[in-house]
C-alpha atoms as a PDB file:
ATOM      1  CA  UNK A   1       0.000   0.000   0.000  1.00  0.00           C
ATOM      2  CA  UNK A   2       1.549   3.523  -0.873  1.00  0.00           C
ATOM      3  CA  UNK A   3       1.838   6.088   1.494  1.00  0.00           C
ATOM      4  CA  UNK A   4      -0.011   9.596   0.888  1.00  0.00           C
ATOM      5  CA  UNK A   5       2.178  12.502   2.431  1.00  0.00           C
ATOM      6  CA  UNK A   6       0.533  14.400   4.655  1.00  0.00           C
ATOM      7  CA  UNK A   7       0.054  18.122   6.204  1.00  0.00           C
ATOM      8  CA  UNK A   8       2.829  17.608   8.505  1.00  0.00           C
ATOM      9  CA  UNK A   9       5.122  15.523   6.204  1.00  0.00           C
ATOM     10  CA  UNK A  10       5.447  18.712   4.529  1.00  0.00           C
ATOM     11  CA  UNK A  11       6.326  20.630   7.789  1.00  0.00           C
ATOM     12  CA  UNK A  12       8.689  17.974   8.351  1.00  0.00           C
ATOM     13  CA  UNK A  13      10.409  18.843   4.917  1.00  0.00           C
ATOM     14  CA  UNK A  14      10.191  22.459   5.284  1.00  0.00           C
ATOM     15  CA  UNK A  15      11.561  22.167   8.553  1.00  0.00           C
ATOM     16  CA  UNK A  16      14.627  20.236   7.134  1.00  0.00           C
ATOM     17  CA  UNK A  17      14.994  23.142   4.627  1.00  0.00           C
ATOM     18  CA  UNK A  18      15.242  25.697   7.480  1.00  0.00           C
ATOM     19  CA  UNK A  19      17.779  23.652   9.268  1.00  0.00           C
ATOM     20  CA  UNK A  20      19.973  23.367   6.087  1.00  0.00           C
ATOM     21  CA  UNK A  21      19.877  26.683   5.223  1.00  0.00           C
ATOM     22  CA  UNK A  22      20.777  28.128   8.991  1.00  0.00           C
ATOM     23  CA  UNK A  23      23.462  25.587   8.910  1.00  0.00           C
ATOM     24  CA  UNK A  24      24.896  26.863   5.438  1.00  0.00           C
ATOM     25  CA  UNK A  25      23.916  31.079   6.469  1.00  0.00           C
ATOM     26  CA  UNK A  26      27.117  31.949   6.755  1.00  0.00           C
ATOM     27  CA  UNK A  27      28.428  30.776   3.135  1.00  0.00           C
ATOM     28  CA  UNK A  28      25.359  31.711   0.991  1.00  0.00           C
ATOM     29  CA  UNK A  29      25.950  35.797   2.242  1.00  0.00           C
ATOM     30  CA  UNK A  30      29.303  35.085   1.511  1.00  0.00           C
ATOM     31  CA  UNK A  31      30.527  37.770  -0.814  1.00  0.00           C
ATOM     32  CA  UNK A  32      29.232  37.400  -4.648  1.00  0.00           C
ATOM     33  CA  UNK A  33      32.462  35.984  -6.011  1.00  0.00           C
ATOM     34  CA  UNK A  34      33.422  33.706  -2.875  1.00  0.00           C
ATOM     35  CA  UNK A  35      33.059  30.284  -3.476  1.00  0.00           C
ATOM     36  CA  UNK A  36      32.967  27.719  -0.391  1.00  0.00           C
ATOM     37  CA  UNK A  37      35.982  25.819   0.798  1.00  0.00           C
ATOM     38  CA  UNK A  38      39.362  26.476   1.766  1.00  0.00           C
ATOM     39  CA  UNK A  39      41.454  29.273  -0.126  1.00  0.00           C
ATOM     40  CA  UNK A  40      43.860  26.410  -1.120  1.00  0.00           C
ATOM     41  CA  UNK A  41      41.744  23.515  -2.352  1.00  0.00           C
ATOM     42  CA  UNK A  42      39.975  22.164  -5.020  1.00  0.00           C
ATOM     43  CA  UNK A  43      37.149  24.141  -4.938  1.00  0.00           C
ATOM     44  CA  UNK A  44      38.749  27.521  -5.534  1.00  0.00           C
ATOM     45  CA  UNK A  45      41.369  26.086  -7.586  1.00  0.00           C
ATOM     46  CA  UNK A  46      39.912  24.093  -9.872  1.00  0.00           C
ATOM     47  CA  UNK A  47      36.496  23.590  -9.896  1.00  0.00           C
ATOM     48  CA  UNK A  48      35.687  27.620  -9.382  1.00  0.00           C
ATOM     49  CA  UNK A  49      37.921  28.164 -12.567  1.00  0.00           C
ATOM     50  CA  UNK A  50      36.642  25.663 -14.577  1.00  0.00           C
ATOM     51  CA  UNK A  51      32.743  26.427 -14.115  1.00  0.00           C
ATOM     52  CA  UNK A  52      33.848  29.678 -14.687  1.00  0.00           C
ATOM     53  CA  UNK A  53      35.880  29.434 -18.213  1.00  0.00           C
ATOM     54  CA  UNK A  54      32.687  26.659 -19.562  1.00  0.00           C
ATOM     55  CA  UNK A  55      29.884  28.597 -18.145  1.00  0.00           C
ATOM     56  CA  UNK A  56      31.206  32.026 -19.227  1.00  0.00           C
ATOM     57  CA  UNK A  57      31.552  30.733 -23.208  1.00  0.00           C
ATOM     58  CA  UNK A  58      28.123  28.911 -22.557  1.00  0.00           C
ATOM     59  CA  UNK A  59      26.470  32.272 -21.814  1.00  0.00           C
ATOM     60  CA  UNK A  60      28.486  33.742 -25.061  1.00  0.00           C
ATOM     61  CA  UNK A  61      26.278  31.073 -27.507  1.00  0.00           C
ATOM     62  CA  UNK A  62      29.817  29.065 -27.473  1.00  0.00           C
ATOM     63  CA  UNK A  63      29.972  25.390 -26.700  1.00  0.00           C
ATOM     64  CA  UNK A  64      33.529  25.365 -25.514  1.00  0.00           C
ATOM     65  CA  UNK A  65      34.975  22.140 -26.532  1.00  0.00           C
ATOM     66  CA  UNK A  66      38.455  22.198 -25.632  1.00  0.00           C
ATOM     67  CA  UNK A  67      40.165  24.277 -22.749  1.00  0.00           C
ATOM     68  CA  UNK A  68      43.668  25.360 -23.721  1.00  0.00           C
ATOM     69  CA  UNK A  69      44.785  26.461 -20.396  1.00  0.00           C
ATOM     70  CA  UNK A  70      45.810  23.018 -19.079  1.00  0.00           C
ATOM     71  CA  UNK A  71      48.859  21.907 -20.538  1.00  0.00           C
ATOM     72  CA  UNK A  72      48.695  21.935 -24.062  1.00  0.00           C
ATOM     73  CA  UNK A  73      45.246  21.814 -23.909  1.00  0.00           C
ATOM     74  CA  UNK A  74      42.799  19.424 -23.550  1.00  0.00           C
ATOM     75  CA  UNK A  75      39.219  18.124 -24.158  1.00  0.00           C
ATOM     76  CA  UNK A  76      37.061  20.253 -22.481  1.00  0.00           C
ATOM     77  CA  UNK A  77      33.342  19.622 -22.765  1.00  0.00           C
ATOM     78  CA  UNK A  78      33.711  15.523 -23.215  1.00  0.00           C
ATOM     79  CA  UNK A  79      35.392  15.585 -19.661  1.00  0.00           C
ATOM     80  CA  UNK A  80      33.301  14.887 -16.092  1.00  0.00           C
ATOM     81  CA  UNK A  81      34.818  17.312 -14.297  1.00  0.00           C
ATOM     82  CA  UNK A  82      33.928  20.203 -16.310  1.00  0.00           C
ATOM     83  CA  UNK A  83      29.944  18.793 -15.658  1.00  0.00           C
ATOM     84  CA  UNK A  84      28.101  21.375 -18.158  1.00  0.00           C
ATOM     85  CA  UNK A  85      25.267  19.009 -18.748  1.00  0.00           C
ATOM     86  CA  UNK A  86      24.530  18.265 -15.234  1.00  0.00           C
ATOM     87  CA  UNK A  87      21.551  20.055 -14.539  1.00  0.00           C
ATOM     88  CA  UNK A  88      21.947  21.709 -10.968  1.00  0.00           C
ATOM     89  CA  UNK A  89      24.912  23.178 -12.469  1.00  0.00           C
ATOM     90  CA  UNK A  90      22.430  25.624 -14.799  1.00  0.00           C
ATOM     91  CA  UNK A  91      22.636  27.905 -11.740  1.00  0.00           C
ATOM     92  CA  UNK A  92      25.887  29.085 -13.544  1.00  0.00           C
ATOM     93  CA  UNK A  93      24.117  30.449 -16.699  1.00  0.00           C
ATOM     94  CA  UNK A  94      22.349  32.473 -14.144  1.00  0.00           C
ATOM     95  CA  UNK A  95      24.481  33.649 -11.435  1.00  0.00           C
ATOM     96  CA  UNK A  96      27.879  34.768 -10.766  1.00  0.00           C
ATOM     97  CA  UNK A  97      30.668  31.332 -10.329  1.00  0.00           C
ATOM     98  CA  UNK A  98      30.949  32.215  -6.339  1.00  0.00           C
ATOM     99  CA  UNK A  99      27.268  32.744  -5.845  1.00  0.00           C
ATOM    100  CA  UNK A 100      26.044  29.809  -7.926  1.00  0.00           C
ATOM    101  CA  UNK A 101      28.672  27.493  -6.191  1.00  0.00           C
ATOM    102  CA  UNK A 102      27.580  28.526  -2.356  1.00  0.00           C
ATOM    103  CA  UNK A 103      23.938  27.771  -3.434  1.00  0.00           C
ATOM    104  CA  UNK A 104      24.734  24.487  -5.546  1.00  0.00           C
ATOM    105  CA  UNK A 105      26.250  23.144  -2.088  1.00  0.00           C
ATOM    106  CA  UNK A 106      22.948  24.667  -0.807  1.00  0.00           C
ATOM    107  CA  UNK A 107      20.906  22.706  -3.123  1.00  0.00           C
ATOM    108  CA  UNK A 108      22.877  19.312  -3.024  1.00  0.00           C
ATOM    109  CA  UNK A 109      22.271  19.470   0.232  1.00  0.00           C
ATOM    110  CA  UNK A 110      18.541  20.172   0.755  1.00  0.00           C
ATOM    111  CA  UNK A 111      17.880  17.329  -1.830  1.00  0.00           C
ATOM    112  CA  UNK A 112      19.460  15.025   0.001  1.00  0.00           C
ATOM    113  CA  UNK A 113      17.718  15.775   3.195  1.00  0.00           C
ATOM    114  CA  UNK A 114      14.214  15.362   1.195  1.00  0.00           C
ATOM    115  CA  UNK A 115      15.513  12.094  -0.799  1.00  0.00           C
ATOM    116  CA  UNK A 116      16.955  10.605   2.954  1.00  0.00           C
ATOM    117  CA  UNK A 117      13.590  11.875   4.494  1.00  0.00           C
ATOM    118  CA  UNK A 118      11.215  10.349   1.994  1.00  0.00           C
ATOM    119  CA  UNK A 119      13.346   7.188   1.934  1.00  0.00           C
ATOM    120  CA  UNK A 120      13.527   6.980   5.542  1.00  0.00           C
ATOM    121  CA  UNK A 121       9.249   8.152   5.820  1.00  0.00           C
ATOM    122  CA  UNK A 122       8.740   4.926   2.954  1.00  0.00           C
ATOM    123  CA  UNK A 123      10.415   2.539   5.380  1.00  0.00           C
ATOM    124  CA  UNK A 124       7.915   3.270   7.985  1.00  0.00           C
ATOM    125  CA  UNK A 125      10.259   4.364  10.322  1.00  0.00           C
ATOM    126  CA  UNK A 126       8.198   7.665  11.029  1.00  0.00           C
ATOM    127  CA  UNK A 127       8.467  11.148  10.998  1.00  0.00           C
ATOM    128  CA  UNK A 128      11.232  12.016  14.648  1.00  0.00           C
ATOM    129  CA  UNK A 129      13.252   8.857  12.958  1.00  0.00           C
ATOM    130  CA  UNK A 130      12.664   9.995   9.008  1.00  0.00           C
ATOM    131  CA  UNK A 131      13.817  13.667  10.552  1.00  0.00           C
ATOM    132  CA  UNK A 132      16.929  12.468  12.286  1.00  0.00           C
ATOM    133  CA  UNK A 133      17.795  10.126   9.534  1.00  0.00           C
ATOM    134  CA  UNK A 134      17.745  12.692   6.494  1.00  0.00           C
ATOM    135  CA  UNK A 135      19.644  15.042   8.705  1.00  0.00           C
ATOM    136  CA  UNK A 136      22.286  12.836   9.868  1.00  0.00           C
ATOM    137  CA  UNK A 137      22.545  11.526   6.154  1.00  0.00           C
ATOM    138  CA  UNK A 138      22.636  15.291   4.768  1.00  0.00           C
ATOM    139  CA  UNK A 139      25.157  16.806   7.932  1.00  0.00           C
ATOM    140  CA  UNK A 140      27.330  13.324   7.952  1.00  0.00           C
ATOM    141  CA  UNK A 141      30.825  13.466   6.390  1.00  0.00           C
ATOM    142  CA  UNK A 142      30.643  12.303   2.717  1.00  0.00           C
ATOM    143  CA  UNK A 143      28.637  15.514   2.443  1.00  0.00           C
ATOM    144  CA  UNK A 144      29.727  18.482   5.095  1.00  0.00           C
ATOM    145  CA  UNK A 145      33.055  17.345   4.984  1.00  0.00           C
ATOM    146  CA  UNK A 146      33.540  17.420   1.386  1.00  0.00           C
ATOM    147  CA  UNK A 147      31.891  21.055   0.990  1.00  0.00           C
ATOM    148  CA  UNK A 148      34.450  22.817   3.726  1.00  0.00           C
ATOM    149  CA  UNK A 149      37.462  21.140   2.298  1.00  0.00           C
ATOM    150  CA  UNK A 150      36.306  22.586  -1.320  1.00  0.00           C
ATOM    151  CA  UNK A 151      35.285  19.482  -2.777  1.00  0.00           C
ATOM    152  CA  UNK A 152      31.621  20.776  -4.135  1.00  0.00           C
ATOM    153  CA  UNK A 153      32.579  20.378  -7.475  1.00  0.00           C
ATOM    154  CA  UNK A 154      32.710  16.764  -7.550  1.00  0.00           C
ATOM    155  CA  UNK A 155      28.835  16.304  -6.313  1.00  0.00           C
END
C-alpha cells in the first residue's frame, strides 16, 4: 500500500529546509564571487575556474569544446569534471561562479535531506526517525566534509 504525504510531512520537509539553510547562512551571504571551501583547495582552484571558463563561453552562444589552459590543452566539454550538462549546475548560466557554487552546495544538500527523508518516511520508520535520519545523512561526512574542504565540485 503507498503512502499519501501528509500536512505535517510537509512541515517535516520544510523544517529540514530551514535547518539546512541556517546551517549553510554563513556561506550563501558570503561575498558574490566567494566560493565555499578552503582558499587552497579544489574548490577555488579548480572547480571555481573551470565552471567559470565553460559557463562564461556557454552564456556567449559558445559550446567550448576544448580548454587550452591546461597543458597543451585538452578536451574540455567531453570531460566529467567540467559537468556542463549536469543540470543543478544551470545555476551558472544564471548567477555569478561564487554565488552559484555557495547555493549548488545549498541545493545538493537540501535534496538530500528530502531524498533521505522520503526514503527513511517509505520505510515506515516515522516522521522524529525519518527527521533524524535525512539530517544525519545530509550533515554526515561524505557531504559536510567534502563542501568545507572545497570538494563541491565533484557532487
Amino acid at each position: 500500500m503507498t503512502k499519501t504525504p501528509e500536512r505535517r510531512d510537509v512541515l517535516v520537509a520544510l523544517g529540514l529546509v530551514a535547518v539546512v539553510t541556517a546551517i549553510l547562512w554563513r556561506m550563501l551571504a558570503a561575498p558574490p564571487h566567494m566560493a565555499p571551501g578552503l582558499a587552497l583547495e579544489d574548490g577555488r582552484t579548480q572547480w571555481l575556474v573551470w565552471r567559470e571558463y565553460g559557463f562564461g563561453w556557454m552564456k556567449r552562444g559558445v559550446l567550448p569544446l576544448w580548454n587550452p589552459h591546461v597543458l597543451c590543452g585538452a578536451p574540455f566539454v567531453g570531460g566529467w569534471q567540467s559537468a556542463l550538462f549536469y543540470p543543478p549546475n544551470a545555476l551558472f548560466l544564471w548567477m555569478g561562479a561564487g554565488a552559484a557554487a555557495r547555493w549548488s552546495v545549498w541545493l545538493h544538500w537540501v535534496l538530500s535531506a528530502l531524498f533521505a527523508f522520503a526514503l527513511a518516511w517509505s520505510l515506515n520508520i516515522g516522521r522524529p526517525g525519518a527527521f533524524v535520519s535525512a539530517l544525519a545523512f545530509t550533515l554526515g561526512a561524505p557531504s559536510a566534509l567534502r563542501a568545507y574542504a572545497g570538494h563541491w565540485g565533484a557532487t
